[in-house]
N, C-alpha and C. Protein backbone atom coordinates (compact mmCIF):
# COMPACT_ATOMS: atom_id res chain seq x y z
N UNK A 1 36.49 34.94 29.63
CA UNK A 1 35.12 35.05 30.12
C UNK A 1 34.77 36.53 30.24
N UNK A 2 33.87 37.07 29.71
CA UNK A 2 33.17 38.34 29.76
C UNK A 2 31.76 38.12 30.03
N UNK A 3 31.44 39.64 29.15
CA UNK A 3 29.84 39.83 29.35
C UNK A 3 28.66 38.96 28.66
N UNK A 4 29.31 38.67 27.81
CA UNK A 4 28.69 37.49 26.66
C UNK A 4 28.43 36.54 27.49
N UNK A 5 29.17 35.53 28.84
CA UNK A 5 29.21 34.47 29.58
C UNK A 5 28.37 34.98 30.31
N UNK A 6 28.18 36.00 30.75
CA UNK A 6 26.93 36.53 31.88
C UNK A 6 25.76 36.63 31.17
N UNK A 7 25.81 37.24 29.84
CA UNK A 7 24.50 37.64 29.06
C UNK A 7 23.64 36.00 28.99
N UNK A 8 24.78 35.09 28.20
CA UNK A 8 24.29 33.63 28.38
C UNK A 8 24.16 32.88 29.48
N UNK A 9 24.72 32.74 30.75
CA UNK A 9 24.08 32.59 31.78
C UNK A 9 23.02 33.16 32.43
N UNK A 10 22.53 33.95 32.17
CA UNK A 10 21.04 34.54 32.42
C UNK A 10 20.28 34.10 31.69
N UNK A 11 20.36 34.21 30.52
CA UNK A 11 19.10 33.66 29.83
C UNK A 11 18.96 32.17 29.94
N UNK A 12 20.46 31.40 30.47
CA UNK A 12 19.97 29.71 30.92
C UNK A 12 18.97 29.71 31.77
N UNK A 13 19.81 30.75 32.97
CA UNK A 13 19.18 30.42 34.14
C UNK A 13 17.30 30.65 33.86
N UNK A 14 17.43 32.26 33.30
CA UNK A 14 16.09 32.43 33.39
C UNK A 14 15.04 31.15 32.65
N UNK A 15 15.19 30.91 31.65
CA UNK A 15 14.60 30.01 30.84
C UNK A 15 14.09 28.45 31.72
N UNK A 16 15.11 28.11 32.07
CA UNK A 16 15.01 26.93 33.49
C UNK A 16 14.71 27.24 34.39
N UNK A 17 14.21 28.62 35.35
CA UNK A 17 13.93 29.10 36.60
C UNK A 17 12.85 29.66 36.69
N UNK A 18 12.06 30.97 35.95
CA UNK A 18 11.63 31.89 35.58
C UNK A 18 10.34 31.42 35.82
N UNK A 19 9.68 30.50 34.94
CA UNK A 19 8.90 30.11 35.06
C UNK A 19 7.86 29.02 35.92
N UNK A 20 8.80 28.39 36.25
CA UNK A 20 8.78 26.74 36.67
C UNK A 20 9.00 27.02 38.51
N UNK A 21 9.66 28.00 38.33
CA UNK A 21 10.53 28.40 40.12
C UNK A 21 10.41 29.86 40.75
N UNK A 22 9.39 30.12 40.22
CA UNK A 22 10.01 32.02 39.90
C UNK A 22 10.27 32.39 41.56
N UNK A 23 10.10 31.73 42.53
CA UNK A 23 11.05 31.96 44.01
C UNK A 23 12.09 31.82 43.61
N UNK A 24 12.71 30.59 43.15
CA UNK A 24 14.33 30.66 43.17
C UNK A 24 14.89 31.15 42.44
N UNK A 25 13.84 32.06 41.04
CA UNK A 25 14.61 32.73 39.68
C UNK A 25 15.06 34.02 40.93
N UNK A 26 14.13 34.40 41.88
CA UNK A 26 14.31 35.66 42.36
C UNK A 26 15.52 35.25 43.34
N UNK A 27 15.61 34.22 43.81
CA UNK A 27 16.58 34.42 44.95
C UNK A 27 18.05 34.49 43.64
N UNK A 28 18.06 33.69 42.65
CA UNK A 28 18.92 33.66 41.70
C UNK A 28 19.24 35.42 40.94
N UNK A 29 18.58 36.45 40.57
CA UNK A 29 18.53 37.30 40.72
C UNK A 29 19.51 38.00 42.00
N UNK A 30 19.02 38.02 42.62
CA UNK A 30 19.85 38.40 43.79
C UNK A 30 21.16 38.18 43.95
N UNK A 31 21.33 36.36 44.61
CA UNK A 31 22.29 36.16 44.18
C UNK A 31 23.89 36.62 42.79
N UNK A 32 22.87 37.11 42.04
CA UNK A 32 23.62 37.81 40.76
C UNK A 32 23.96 39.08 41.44
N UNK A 33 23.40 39.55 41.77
CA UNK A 33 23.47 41.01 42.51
C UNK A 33 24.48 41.25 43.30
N UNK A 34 24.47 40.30 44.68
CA UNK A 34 25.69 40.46 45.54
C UNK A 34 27.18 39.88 44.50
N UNK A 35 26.93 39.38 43.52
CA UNK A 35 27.96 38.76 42.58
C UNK A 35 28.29 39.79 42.08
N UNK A 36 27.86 40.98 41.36
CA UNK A 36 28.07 42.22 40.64
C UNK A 36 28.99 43.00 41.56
N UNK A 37 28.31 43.37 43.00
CA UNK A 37 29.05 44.20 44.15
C UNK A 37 30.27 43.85 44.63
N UNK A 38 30.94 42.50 44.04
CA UNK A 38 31.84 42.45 44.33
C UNK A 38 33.00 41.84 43.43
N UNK A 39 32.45 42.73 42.48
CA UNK A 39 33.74 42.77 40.91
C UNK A 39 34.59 43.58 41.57
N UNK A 40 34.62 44.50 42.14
CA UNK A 40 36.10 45.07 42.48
C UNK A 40 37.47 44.31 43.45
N UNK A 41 36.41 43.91 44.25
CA UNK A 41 37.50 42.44 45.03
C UNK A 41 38.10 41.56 44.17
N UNK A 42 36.84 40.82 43.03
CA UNK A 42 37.42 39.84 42.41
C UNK A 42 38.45 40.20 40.79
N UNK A 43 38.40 41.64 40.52
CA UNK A 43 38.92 42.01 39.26
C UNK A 43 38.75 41.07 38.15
N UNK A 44 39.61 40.17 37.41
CA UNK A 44 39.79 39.79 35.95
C UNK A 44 38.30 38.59 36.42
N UNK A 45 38.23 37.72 37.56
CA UNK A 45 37.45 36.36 37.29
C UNK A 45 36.02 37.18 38.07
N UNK A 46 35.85 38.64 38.53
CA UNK A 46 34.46 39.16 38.34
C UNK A 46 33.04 38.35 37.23
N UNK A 47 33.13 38.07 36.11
CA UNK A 47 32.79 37.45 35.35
C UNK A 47 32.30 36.32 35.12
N UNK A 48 33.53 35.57 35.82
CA UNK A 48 33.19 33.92 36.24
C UNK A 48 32.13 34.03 37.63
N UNK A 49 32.54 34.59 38.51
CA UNK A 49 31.69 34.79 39.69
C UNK A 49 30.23 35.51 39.33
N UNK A 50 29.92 36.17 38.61
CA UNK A 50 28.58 36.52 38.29
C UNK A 50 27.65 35.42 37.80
N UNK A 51 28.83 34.61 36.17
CA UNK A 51 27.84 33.87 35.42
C UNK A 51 27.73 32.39 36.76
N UNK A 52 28.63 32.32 37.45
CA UNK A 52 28.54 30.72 38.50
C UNK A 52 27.23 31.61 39.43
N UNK A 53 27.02 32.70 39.69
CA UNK A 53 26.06 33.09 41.08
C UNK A 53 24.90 32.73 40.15
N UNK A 54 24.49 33.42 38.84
CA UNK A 54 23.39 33.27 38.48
C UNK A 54 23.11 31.97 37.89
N UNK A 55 24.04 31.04 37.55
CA UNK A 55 23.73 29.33 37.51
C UNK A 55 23.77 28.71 38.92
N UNK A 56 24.31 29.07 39.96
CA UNK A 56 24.25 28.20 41.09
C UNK A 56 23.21 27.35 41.32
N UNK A 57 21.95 27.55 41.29
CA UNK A 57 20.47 27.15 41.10
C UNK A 57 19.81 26.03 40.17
N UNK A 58 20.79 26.15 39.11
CA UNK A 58 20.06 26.28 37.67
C UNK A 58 19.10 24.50 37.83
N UNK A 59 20.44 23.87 38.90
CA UNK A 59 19.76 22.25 39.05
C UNK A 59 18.70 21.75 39.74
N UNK A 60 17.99 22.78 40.17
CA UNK A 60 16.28 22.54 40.88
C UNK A 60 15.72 22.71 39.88
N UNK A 61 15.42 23.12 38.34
CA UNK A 61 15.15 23.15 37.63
C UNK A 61 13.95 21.56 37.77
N UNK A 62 13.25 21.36 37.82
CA UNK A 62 12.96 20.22 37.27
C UNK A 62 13.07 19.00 36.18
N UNK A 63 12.54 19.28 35.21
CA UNK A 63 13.29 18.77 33.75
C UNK A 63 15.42 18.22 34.03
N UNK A 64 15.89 19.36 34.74
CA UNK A 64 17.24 18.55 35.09
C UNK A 64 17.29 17.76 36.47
N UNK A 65 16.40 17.80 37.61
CA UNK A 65 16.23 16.93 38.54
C UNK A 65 16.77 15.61 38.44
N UNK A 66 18.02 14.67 38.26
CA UNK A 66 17.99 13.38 37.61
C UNK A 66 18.41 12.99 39.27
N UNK A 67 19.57 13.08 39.96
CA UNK A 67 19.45 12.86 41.28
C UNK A 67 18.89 13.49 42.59
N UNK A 68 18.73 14.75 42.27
CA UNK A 68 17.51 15.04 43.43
C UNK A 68 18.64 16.49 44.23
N UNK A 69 20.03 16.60 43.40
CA UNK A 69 20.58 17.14 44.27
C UNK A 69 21.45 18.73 43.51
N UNK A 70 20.71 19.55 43.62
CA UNK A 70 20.90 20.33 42.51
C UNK A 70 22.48 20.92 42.22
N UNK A 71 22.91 21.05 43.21
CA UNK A 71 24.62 21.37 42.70
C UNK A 71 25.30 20.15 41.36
N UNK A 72 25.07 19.08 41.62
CA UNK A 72 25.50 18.09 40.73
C UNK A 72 24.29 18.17 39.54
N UNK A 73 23.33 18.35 39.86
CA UNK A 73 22.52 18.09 38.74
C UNK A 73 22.92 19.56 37.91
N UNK A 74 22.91 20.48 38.31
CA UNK A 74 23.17 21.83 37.45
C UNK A 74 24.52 21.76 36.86
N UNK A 75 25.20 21.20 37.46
CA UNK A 75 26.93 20.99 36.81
C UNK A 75 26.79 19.83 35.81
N UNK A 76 26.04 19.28 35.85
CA UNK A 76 26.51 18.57 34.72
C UNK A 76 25.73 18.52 33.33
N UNK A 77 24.00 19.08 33.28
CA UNK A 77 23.50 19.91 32.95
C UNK A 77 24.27 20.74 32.03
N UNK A 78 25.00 22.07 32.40
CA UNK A 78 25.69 22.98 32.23
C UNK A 78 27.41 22.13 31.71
N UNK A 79 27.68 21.16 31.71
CA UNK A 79 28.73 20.76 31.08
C UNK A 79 28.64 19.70 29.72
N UNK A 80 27.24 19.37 29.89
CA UNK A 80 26.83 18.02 29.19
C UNK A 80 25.93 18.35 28.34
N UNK A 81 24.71 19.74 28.54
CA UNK A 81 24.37 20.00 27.29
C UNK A 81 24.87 21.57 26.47
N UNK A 82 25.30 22.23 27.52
CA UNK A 82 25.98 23.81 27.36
C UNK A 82 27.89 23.46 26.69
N UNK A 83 28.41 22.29 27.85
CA UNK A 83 30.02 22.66 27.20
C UNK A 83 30.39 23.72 27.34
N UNK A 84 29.92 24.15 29.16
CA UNK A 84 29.85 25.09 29.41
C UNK A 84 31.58 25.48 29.92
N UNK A 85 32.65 26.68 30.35
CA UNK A 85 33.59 26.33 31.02
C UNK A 85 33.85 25.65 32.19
N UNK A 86 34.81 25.10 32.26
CA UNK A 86 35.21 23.87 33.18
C UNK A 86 35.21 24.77 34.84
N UNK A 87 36.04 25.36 34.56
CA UNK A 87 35.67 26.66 36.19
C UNK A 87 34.49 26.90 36.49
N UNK A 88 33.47 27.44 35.52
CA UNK A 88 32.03 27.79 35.95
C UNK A 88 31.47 26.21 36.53
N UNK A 89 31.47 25.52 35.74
CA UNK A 89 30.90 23.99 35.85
C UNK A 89 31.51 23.52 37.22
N UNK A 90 32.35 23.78 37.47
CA UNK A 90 32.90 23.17 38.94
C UNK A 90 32.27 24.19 39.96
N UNK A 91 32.51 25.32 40.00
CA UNK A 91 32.14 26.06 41.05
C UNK A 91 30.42 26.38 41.27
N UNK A 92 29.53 25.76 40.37
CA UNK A 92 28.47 25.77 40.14
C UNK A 92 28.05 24.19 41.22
N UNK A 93 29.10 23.38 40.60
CA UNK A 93 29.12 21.68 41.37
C UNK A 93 29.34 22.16 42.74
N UNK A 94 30.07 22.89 43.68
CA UNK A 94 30.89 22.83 44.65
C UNK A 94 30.11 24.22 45.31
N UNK A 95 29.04 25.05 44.78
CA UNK A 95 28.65 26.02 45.34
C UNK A 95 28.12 25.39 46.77
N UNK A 96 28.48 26.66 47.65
CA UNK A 96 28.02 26.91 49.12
C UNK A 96 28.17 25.66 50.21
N UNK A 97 29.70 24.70 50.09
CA UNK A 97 30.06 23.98 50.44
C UNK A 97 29.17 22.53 50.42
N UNK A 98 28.82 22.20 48.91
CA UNK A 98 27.82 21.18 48.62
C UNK A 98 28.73 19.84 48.74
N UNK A 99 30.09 19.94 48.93
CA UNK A 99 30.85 18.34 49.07
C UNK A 99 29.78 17.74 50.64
N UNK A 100 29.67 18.62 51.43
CA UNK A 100 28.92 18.25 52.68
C UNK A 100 27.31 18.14 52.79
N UNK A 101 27.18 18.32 51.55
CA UNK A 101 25.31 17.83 51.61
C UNK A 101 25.80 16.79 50.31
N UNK A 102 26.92 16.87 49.65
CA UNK A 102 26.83 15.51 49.42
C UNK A 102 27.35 14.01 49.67
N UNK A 103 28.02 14.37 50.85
CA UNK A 103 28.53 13.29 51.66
C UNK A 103 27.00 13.34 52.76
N UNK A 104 26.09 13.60 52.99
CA UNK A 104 25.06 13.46 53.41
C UNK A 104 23.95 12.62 52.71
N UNK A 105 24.11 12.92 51.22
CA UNK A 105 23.36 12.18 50.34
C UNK A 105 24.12 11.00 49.52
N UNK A 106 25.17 10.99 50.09
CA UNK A 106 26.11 9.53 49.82
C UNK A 106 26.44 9.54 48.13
N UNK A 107 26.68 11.02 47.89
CA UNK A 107 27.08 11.63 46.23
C UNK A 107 28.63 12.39 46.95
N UNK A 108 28.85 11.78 47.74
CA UNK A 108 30.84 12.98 47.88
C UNK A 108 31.48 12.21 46.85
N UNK A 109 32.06 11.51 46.84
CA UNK A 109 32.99 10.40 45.73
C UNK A 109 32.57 10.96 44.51
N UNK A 110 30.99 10.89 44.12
CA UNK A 110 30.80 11.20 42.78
C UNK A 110 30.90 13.19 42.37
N UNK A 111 30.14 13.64 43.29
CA UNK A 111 31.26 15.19 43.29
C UNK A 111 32.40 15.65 43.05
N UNK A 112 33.37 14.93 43.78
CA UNK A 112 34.73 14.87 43.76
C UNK A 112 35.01 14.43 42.75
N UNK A 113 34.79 13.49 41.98
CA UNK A 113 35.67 12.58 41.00
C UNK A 113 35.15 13.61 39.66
N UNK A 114 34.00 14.00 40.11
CA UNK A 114 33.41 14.93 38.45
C UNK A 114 33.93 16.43 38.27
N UNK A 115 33.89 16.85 39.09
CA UNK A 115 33.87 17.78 39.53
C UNK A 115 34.26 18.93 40.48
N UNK A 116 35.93 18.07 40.78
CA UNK A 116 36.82 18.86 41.58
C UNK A 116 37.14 20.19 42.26
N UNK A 117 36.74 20.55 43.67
CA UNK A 117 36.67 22.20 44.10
C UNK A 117 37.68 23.05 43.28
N UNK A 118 37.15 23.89 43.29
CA UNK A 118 38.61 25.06 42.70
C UNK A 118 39.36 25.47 44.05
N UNK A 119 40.66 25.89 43.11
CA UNK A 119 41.68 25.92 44.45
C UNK A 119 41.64 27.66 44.62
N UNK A 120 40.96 28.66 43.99
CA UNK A 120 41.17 29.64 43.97
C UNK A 120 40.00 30.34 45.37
N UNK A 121 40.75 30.53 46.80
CA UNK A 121 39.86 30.41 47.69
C UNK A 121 38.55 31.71 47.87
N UNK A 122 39.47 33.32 47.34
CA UNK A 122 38.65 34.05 47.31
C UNK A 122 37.57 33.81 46.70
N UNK A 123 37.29 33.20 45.49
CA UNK A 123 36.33 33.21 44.24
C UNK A 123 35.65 32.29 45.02
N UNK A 124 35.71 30.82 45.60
CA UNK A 124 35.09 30.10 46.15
C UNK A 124 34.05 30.30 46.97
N UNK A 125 35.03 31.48 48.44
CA UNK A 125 34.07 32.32 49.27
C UNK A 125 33.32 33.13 48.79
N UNK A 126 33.56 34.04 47.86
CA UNK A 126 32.44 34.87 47.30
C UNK A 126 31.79 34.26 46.80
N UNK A 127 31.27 33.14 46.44
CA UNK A 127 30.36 32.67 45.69
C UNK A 127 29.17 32.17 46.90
N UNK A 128 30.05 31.69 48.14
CA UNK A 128 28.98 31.23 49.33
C UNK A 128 28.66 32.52 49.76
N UNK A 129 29.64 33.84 49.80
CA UNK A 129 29.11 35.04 50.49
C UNK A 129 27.78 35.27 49.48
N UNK A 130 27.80 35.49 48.34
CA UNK A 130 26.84 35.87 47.54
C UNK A 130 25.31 34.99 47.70
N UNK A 131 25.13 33.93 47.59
CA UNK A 131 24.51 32.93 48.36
C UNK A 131 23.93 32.71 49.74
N UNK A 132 24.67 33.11 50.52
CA UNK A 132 23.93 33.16 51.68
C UNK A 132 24.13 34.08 52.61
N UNK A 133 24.06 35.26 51.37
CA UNK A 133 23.78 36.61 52.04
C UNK A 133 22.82 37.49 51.28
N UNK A 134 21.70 36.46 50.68
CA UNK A 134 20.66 36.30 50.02
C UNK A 134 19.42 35.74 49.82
N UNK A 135 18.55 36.38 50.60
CA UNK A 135 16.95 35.56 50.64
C UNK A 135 16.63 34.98 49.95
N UNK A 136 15.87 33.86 49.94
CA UNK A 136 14.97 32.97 49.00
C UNK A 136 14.23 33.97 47.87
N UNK A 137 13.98 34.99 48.36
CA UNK A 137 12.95 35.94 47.87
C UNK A 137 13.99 37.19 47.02
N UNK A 138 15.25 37.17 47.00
CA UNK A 138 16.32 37.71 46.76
C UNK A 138 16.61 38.97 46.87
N UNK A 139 16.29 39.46 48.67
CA UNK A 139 16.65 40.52 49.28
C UNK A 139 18.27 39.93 50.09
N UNK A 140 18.55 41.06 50.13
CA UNK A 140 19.95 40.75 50.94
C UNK A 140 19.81 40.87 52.66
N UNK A 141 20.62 39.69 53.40
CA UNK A 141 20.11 39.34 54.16
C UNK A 141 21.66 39.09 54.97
N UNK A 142 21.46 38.37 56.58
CA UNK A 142 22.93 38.05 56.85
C UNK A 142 23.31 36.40 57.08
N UNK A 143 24.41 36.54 56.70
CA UNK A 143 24.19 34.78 56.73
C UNK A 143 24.12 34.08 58.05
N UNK A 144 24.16 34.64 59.24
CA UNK A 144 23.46 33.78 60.17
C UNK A 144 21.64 33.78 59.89
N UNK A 145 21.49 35.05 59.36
CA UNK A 145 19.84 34.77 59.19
C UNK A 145 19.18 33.79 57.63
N UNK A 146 20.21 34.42 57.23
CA UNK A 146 20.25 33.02 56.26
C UNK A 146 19.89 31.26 56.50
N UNK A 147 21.21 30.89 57.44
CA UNK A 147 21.51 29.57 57.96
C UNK A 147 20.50 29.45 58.30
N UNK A 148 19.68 30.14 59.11
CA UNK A 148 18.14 30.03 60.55
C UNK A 148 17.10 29.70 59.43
N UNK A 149 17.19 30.76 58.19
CA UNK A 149 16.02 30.45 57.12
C UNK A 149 15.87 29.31 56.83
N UNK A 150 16.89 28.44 56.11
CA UNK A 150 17.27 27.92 55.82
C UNK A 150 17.01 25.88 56.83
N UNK A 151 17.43 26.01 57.87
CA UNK A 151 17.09 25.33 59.10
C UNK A 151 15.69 25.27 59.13
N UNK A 152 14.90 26.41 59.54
CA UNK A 152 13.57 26.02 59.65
C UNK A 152 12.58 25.97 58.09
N UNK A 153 13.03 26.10 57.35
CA UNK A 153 12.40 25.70 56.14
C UNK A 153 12.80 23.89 56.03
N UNK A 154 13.87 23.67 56.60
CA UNK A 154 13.65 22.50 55.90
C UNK A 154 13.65 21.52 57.08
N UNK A 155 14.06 21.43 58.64
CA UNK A 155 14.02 21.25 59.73
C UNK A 155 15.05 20.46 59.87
N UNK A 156 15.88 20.34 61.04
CA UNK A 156 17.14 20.01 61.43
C UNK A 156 17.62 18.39 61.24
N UNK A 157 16.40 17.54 61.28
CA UNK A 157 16.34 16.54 60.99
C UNK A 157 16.75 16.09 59.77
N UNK A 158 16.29 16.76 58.43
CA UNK A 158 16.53 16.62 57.39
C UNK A 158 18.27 16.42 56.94
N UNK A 159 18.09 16.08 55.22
CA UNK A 159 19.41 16.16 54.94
C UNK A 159 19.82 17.74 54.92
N UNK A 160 19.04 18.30 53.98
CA UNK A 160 19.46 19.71 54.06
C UNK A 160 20.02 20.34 55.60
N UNK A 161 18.70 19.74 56.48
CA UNK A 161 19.06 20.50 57.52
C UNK A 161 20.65 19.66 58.52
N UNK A 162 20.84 18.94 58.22
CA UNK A 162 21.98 18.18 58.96
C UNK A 162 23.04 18.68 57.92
N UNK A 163 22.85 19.31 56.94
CA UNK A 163 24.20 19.50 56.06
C UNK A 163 24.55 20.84 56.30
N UNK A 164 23.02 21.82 56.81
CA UNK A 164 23.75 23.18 56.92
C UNK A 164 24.03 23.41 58.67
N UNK A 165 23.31 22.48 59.62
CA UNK A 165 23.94 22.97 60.48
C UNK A 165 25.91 22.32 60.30
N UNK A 166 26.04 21.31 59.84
CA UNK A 166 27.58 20.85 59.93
C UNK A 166 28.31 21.96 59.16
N UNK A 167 27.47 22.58 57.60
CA UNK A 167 28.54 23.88 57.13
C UNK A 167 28.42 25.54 57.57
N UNK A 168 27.68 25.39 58.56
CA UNK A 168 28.03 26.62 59.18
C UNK A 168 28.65 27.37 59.72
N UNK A 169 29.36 26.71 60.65
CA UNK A 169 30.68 27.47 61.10
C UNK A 169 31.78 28.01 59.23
N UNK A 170 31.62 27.07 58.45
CA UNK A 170 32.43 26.95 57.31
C UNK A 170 31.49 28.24 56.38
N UNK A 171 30.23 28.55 56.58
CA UNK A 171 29.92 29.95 55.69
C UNK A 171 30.04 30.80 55.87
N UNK A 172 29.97 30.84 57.42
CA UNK A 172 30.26 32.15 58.26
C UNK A 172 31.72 32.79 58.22
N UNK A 173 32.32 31.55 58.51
CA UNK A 173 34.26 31.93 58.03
C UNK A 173 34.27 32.56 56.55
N UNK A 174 33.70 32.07 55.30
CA UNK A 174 33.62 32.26 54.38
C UNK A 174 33.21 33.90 54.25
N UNK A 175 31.95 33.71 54.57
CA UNK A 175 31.25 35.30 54.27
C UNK A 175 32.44 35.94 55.20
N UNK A 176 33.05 35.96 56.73
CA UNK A 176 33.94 36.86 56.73
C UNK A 176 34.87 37.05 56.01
N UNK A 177 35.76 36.35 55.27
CA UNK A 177 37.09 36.59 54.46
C UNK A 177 36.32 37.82 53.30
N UNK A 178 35.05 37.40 53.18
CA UNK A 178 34.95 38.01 51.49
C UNK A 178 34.40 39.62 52.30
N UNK A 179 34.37 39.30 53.87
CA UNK A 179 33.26 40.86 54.15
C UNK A 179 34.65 41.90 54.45
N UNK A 180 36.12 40.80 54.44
CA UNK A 180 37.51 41.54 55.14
C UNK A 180 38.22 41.81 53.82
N UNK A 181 37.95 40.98 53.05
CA UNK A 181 38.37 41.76 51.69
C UNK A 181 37.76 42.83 51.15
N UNK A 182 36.14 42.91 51.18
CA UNK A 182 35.31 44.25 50.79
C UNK A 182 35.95 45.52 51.43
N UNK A 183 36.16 45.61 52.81
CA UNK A 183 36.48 46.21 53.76
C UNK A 183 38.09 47.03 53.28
N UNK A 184 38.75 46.04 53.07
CA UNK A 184 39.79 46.52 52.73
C UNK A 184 40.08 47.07 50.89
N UNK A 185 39.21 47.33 50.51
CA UNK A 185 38.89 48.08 49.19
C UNK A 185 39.35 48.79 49.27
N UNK A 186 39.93 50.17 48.56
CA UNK A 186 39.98 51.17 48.84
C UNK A 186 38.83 51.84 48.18
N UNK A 187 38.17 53.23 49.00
CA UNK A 187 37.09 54.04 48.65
C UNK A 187 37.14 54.84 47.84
């Protein structure tokens, strides 16, 4: 996976986002951004983590809307008409702890069985650090102010909102590992 996998994941994303979403092309943007800043943590799978930040999205797309739930809809999308890699395609399925908004939407079994988490934990967390340490509007932001965005956009009642207050304690752990690995970089 190189630059070629990033060059072509942008132009998916943009093509499906850009127009149709151009809020979430920008938060997707972004998202790419905090993905870039932290190629030195991730070294050789830098790459994979860029082209998965800038597809994370790709399944609000409309036209791919088939269940309503965009982590699964973008993964399979991205495996079913791209044949895209099996790592990107999973971590795209499994972005920002989606097994728990989809055991909310009564899709965990079918997540799981398609689309198995990766076991590689840094790459996992950076992908939620990158994500929700990123505005809708795709300024960088912190992920408790994130979570709050997030909450009152969609209200606590909701699925969204019952899925991110249950993965919060779980992003926050996340964004720290990836903010204690940055940290420990050398300068």
């Amino acid at each position: 996976m190189g630059d070629l996998t990033v060059e072509w994941s942008t132009q998916v994303a943009q093509v499906e986002l850009s127009t149709v979403l151009p809020r979430r092309w920008a938060h997707t943007q972004g998202v790419a951004e905090r993905a870039v800043e932290l190629s030195q943590v991730l070294g050789k799978e830098a790459f994979l983590l860029v082209a998965a930040a800038t597809l994370h999205d790709v399944g609000y797309a409309p036209r791919l809307a088939v269940t309503g739930f965009h982590p699964l809809d973008g993964a399979r999308f991205l495996r079913d008409e791209h044949s895209a890699d099996e790592r990107l395609v999973r971590l795209v399925a499994n972005h920002s702890f989606a097994l728990l908004e989809a055991e909310e939407r009564g899709l965990r079994e079918v997540l799981e069985a398609e689309f198995p988490l990766l076991e590689d934990q840094l790459l996992v967390d950076a992908l939620v650090y990158c994500d929700m340490t990123t505005t809708p509007d795709g300024e960088r932001t912190t992920a408790e102010e994130r979570v709050a965005e997030i909450r009152g956009r969609y209200g606590d009642d909701s699925v969204v909102g019952r899925f991110i207050r249950r993965a919060a304690p779980e992003i926050f752990a996340a964004v720290g590992r990836v903010e204690d690995a940055l940290a420990a970089q050398p300068r």
